[in-house]
PDB file of N, CA and C in Angstrom:
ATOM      1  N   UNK A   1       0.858  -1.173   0.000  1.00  0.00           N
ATOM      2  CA  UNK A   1       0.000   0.000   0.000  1.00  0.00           C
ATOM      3  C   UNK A   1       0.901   1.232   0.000  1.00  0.00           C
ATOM      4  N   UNK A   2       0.815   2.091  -1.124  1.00  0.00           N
ATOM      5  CA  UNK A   2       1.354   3.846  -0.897  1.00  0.00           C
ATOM      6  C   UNK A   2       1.217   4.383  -0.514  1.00  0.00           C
ATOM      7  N   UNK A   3       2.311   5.031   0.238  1.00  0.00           N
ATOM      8  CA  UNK A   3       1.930   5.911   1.630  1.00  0.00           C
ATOM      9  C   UNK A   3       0.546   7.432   1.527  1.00  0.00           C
ATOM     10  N   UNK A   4       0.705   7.301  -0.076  1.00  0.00           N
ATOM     11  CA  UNK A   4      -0.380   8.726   0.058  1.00  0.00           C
ATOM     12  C   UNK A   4      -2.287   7.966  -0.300  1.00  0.00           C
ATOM     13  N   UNK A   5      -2.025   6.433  -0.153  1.00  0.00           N
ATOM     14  CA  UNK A   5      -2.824   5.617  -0.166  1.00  0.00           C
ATOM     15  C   UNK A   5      -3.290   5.407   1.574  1.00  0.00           C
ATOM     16  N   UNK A   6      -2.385   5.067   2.277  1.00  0.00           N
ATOM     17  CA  UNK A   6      -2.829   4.519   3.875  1.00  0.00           C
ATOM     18  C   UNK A   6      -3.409   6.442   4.191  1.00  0.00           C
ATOM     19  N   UNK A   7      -2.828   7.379   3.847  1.00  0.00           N
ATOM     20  CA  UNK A   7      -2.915   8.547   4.533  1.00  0.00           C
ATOM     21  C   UNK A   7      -4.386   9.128   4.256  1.00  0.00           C
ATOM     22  N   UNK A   8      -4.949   8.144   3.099  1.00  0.00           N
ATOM     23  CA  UNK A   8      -5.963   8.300   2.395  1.00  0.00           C
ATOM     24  C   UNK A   8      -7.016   7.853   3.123  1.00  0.00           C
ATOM     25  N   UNK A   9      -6.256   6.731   3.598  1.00  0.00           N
ATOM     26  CA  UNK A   9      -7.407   5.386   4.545  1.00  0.00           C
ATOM     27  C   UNK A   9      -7.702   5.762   5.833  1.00  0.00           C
ATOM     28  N   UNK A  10      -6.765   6.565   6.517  1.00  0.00           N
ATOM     29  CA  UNK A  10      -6.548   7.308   7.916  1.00  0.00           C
ATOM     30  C   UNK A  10      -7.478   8.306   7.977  1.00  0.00           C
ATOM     31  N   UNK A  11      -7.558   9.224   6.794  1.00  0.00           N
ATOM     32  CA  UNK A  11      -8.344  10.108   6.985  1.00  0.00           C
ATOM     33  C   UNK A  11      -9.830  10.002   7.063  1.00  0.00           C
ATOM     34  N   UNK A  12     -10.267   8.916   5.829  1.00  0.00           N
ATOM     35  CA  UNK A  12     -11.659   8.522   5.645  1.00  0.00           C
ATOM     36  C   UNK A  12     -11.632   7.630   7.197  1.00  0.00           C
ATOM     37  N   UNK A  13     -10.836   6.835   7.504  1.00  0.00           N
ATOM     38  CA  UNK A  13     -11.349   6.508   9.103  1.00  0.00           C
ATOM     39  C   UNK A  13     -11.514   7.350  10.263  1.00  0.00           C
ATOM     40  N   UNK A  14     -10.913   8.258   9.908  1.00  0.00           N
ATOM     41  CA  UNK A  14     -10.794   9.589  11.240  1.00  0.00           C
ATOM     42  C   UNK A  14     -12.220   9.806  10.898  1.00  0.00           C
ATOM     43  N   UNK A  15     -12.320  10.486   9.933  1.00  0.00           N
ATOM     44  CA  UNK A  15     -13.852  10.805   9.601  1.00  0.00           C
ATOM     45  C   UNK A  15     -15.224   9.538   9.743  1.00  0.00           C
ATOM     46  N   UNK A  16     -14.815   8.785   9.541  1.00  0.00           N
ATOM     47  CA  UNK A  16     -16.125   7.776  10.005  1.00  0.00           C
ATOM     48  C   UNK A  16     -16.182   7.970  11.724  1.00  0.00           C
ATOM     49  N   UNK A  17     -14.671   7.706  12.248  1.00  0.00           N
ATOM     50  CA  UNK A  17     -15.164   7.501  13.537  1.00  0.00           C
ATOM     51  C   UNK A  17     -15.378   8.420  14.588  1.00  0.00           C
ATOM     52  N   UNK A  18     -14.943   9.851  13.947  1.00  0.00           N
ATOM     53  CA  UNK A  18     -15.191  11.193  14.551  1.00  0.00           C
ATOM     54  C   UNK A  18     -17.383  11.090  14.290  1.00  0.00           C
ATOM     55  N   UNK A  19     -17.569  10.654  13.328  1.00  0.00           N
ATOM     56  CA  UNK A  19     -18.954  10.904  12.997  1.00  0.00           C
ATOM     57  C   UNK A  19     -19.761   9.499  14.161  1.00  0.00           C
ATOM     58  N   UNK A  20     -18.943   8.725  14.743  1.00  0.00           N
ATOM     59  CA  UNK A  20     -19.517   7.407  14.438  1.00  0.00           C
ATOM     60  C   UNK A  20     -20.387   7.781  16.176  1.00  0.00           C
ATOM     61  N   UNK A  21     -20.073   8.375  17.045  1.00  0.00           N
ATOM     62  CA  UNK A  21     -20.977   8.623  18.144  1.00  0.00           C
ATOM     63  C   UNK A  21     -22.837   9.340  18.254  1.00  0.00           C
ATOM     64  N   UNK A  22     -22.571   9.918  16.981  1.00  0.00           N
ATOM     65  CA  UNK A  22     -23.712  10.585  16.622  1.00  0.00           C
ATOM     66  C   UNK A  22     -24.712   9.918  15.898  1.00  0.00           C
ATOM     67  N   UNK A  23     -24.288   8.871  15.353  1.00  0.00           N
ATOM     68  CA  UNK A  23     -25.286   8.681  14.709  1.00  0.00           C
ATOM     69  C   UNK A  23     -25.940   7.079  15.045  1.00  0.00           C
ATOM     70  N   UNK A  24     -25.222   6.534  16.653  1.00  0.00           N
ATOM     71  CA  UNK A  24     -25.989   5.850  17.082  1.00  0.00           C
ATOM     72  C   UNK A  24     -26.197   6.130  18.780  1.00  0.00           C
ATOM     73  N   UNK A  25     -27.287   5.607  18.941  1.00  0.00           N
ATOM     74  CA  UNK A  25     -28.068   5.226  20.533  1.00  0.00           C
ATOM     75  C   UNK A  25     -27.251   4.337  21.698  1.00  0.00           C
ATOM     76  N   UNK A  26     -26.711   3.380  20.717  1.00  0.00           N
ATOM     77  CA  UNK A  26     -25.928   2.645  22.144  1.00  0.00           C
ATOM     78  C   UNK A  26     -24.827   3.127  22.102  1.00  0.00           C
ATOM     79  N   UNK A  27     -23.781   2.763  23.577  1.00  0.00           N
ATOM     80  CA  UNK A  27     -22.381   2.974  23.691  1.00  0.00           C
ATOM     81  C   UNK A  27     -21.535   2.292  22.849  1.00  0.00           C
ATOM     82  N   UNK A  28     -21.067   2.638  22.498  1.00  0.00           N
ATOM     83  CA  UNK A  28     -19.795   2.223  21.635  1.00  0.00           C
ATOM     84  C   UNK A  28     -20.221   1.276  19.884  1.00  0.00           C
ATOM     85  N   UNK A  29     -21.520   1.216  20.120  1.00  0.00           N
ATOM     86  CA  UNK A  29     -22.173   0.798  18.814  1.00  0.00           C
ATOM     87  C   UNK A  29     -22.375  -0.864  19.648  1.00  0.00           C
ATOM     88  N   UNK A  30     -21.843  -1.131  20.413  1.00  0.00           N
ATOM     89  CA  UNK A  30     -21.980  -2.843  21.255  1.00  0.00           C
ATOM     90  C   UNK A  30     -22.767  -2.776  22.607  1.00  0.00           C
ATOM     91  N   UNK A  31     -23.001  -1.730  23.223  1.00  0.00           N
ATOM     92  CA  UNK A  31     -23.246  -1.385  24.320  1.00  0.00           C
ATOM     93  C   UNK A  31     -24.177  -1.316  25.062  1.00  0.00           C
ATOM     94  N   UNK A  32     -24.892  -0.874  25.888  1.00  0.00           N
ATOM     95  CA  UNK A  32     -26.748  -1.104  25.796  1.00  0.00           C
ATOM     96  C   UNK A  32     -27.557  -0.062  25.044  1.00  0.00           C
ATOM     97  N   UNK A  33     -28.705   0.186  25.198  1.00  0.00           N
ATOM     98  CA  UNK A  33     -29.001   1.174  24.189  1.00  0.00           C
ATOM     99  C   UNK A  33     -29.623   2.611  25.480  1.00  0.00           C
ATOM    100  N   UNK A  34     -29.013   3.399  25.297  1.00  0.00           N
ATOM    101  CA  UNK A  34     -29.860   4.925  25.847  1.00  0.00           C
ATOM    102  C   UNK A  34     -30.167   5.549  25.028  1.00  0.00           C
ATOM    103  N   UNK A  35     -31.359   5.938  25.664  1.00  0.00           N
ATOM    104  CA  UNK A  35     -32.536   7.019  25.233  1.00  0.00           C
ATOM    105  C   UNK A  35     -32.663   8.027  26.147  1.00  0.00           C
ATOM    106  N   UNK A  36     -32.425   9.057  25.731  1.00  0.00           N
ATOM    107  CA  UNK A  36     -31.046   9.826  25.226  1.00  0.00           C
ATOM    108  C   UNK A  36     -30.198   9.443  25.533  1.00  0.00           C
ATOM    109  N   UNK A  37     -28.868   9.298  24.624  1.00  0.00           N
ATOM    110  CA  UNK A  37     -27.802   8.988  25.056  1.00  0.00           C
ATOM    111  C   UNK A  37     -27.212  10.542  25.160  1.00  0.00           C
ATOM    112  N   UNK A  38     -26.406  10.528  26.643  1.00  0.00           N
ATOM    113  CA  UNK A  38     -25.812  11.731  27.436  1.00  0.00           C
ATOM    114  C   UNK A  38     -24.534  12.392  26.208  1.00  0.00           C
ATOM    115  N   UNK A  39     -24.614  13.636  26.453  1.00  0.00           N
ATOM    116  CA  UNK A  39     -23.252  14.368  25.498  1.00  0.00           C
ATOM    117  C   UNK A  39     -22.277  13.657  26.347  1.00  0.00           C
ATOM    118  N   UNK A  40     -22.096  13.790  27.516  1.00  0.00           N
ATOM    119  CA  UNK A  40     -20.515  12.985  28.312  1.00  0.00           C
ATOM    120  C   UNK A  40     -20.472  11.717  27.290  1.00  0.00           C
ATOM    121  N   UNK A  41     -21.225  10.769  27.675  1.00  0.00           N
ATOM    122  CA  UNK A  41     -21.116   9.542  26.704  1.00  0.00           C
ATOM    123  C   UNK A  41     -20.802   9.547  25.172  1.00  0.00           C
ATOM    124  N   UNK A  42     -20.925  10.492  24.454  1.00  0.00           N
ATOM    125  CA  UNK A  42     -20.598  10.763  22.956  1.00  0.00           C
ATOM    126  C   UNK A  42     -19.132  11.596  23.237  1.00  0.00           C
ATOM    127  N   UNK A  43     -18.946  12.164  24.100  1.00  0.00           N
ATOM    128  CA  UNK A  43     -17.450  12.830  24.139  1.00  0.00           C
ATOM    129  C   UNK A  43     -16.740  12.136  24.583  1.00  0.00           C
ATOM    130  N   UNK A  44     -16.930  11.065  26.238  1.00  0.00           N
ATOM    131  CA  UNK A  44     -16.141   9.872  25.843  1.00  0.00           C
ATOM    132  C   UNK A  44     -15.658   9.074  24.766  1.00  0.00           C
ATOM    133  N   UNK A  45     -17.144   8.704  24.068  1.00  0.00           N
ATOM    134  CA  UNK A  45     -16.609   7.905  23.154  1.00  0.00           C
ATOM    135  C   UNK A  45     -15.904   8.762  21.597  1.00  0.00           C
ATOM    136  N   UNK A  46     -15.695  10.252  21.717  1.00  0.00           N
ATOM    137  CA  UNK A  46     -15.211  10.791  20.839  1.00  0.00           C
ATOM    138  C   UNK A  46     -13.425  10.326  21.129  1.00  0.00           C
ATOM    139  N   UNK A  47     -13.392  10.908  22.541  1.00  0.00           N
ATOM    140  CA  UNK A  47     -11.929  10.655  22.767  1.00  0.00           C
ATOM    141  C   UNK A  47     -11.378   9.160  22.975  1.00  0.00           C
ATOM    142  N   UNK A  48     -11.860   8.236  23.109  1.00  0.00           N
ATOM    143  CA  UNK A  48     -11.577   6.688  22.848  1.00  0.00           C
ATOM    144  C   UNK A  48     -11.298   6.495  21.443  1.00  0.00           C
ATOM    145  N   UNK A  49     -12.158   7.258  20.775  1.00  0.00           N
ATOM    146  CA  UNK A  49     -12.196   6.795  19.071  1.00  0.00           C
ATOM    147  C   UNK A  49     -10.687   7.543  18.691  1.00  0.00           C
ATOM    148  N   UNK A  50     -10.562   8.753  19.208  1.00  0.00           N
ATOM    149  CA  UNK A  50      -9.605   9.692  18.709  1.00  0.00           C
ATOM    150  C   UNK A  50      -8.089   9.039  18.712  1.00  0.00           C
ATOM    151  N   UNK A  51      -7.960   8.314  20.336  1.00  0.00           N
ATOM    152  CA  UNK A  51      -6.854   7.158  20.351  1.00  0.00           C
ATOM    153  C   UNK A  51      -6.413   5.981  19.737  1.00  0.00           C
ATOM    154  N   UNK A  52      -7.866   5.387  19.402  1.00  0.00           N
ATOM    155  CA  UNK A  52      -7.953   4.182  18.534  1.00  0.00           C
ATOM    156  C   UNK A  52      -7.431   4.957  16.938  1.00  0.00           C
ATOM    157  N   UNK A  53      -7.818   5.617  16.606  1.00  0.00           N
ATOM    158  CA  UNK A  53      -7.478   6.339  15.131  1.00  0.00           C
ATOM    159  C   UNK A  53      -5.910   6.681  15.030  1.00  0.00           C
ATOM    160  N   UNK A  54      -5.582   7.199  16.202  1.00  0.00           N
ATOM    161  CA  UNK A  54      -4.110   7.932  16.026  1.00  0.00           C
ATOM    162  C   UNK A  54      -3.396   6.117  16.440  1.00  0.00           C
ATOM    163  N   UNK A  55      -3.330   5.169  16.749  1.00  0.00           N
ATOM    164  CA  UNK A  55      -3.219   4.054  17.363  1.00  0.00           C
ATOM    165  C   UNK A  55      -2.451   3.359  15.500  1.00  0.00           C
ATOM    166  N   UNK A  56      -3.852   3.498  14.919  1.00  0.00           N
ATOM    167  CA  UNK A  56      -4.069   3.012  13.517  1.00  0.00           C
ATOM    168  C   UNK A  56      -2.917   4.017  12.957  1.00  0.00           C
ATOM    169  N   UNK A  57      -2.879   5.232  12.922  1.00  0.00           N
ATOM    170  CA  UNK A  57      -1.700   6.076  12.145  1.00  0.00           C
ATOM    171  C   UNK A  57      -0.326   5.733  12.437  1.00  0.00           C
ATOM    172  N   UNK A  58      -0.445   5.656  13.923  1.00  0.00           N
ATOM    173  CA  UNK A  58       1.077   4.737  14.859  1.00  0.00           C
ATOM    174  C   UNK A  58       1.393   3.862  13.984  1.00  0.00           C
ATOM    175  N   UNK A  59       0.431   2.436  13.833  1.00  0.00           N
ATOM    176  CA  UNK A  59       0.919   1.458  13.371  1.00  0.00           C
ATOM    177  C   UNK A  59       1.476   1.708  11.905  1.00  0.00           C
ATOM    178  N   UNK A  60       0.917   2.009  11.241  1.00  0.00           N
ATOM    179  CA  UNK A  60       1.119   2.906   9.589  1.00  0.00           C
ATOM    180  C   UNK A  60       2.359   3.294   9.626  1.00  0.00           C
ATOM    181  N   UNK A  61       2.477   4.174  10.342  1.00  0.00           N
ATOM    182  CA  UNK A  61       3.908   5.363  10.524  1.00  0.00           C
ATOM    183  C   UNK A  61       5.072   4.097  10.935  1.00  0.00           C
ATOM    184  N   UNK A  62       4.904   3.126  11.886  1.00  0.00           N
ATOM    185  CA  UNK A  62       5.776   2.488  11.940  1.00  0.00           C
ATOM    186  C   UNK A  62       6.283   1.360  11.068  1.00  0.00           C
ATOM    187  N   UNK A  63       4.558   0.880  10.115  1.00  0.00           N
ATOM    188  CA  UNK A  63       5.144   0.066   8.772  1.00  0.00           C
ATOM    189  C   UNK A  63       6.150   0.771   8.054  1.00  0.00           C
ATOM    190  N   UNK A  64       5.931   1.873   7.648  1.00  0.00           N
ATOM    191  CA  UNK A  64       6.452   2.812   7.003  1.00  0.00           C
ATOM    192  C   UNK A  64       8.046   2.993   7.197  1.00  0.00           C
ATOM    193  N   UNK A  65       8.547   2.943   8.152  1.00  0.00           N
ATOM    194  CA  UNK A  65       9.552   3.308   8.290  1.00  0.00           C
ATOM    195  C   UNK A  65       9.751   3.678   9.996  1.00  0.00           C
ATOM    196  N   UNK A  66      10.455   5.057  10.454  1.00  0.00           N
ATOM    197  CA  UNK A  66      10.584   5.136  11.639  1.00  0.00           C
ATOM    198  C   UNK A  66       9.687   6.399  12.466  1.00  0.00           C
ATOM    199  N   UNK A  67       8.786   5.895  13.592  1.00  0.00           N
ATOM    200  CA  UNK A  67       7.931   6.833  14.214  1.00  0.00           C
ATOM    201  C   UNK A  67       8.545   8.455  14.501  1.00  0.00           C
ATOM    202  N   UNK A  68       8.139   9.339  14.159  1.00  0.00           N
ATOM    203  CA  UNK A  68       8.932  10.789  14.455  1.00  0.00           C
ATOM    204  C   UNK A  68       8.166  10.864  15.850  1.00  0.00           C
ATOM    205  N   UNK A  69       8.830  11.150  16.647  1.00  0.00           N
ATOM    206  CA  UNK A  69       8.803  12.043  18.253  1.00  0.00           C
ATOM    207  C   UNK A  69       7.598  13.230  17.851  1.00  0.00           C
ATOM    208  N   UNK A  70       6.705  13.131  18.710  1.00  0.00           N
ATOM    209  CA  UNK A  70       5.419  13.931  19.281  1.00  0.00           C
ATOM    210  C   UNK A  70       5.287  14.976  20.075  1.00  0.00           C
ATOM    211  N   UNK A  71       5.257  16.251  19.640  1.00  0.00           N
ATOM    212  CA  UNK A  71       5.218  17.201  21.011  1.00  0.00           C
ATOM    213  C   UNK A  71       3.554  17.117  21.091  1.00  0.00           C
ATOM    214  N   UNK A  72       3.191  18.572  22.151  1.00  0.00           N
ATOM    215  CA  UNK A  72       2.063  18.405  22.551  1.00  0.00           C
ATOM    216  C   UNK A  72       1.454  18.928  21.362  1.00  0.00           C
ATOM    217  N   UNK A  73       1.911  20.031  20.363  1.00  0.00           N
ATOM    218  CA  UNK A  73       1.496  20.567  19.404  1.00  0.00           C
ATOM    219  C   UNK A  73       1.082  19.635  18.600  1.00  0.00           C
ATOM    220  N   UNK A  74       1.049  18.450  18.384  1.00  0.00           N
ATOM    221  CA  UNK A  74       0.999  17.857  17.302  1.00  0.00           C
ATOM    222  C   UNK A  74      -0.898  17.188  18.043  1.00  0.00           C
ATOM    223  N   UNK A  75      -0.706  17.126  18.955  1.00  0.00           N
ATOM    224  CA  UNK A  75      -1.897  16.511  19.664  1.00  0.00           C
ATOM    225  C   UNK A  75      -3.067  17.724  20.021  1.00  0.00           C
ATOM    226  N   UNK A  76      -2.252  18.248  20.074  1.00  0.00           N
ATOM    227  CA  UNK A  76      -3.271  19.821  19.445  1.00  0.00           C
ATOM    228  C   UNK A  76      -4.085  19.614  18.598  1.00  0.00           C
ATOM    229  N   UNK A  77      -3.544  19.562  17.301  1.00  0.00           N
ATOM    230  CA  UNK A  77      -3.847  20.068  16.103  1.00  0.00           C
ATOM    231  C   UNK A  77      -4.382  18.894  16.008  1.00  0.00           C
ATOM    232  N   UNK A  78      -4.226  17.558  15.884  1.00  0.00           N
ATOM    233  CA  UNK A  78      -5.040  16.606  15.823  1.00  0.00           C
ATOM    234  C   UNK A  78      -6.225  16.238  16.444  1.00  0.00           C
ATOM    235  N   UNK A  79      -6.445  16.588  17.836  1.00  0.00           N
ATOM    236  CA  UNK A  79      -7.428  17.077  18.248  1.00  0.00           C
ATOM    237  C   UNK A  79      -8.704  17.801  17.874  1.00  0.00           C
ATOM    238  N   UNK A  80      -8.092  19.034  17.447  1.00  0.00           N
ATOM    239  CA  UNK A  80      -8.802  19.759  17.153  1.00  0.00           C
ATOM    240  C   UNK A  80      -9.322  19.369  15.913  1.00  0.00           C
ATOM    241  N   UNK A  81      -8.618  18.594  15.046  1.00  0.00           N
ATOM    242  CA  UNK A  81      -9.009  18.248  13.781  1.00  0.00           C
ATOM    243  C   UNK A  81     -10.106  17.524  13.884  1.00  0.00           C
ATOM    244  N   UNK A  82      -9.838  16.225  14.397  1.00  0.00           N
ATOM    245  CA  UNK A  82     -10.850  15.222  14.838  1.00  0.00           C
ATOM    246  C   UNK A  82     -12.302  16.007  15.239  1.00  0.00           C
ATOM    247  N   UNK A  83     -12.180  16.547  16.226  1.00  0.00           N
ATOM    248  CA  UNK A  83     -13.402  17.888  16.343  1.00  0.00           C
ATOM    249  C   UNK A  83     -13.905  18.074  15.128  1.00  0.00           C
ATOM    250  N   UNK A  84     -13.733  18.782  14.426  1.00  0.00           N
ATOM    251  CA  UNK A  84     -13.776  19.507  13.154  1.00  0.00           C
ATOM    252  C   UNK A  84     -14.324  18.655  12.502  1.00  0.00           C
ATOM    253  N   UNK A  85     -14.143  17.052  12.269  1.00  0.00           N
ATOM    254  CA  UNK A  85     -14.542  15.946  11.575  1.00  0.00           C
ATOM    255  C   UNK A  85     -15.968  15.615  11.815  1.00  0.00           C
ATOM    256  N   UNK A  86     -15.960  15.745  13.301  1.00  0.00           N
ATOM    257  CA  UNK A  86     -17.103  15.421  14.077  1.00  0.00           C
ATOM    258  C   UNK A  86     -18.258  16.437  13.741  1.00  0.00           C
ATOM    259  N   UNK A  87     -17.886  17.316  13.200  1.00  0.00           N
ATOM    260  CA  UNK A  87     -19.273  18.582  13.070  1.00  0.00           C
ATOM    261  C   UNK A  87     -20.339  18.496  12.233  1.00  0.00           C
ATOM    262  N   UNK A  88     -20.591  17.274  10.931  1.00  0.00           N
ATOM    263  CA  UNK A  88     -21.379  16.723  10.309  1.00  0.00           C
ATOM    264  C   UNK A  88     -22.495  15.665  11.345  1.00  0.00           C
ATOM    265  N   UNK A  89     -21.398  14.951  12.102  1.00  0.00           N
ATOM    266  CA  UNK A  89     -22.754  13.964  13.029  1.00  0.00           C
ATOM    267  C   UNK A  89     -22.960  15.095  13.769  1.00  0.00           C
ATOM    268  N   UNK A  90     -22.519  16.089  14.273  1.00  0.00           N
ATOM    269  CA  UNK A  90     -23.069  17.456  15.309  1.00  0.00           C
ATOM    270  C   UNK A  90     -24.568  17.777  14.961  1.00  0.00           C
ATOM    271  N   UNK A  91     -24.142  18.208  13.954  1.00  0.00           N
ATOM    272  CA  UNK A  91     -24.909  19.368  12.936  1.00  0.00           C
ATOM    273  C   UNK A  91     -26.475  17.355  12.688  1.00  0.00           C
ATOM    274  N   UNK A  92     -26.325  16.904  12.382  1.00  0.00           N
ATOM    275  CA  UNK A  92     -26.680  15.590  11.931  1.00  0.00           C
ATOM    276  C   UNK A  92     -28.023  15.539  13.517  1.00  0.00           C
ATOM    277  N   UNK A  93     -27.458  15.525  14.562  1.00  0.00           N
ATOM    278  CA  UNK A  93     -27.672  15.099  16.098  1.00  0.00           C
ATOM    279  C   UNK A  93     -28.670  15.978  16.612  1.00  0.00           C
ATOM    280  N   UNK A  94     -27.900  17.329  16.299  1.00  0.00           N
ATOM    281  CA  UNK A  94     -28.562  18.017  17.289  1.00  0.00           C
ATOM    282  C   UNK A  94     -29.452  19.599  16.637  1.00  0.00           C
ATOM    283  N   UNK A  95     -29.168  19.633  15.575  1.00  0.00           N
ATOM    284  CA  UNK A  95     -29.286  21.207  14.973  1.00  0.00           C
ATOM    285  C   UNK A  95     -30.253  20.600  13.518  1.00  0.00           C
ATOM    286  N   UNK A  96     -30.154  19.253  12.779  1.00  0.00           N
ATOM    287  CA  UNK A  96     -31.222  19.283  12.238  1.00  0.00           C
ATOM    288  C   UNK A  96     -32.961  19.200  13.207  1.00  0.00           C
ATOM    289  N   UNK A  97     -33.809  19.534  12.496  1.00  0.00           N
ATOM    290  CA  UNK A  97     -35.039  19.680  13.373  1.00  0.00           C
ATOM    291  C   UNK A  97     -35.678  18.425  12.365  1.00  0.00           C
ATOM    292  N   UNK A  98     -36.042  17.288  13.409  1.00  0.00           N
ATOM    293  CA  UNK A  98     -36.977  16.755  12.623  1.00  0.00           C
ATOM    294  C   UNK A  98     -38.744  16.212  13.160  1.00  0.00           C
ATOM    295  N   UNK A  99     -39.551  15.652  12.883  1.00  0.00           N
ATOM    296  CA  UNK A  99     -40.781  15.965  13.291  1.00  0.00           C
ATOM    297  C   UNK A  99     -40.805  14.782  13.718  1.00  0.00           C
TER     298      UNK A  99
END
């Protein structure tokens, strides 16, 4: 696989799993089901997903060749990105009106 191929695969997974709290009822998609399920519980499971994703880039980065050293900046910006990903199931959840 080419590296501007996996970086391809990383991203469309960041994006599924930044979206993936919103658009179901149970925890973790295995979990029991709440009605309503709590914002804590979708931001947990935002930041579980966010580890599991960067986890998946780890492994990548290390097929690849050799892992580069992490400041906090980098977890910043990834962060915040992941956020940013998430604003379709947001917008999806809570801001469409439906009857």
């Amino acid at each position: 696989m080419s590296q501007s191929l996996q970086i391809g695969v990383l991203i469309v997974l960041a994006l599924l799993a930044a979206n993936l709290p919103f658009f179901s009822q149970r925890v973790l998609l295995l979990g029991p089901r709440r009605e309503p399920k709590l914002m804590a519980w979708r931001l947990l499971e935002l930041v579980l997903l966010y580890f599991i994703v960067g986890g998946v880039g780890r492994a990548l980065e290390h097929r690849a060749g050799q892992i580069a050293p992490q400041g906090w900046e980098f977890y910043a910006v990834t962060g915040t990105m992941f956020l940013t990903l998430a604003f379709p199931g947001f917008v999806y959840r809570y801001l469409v009106h439906r009857r």
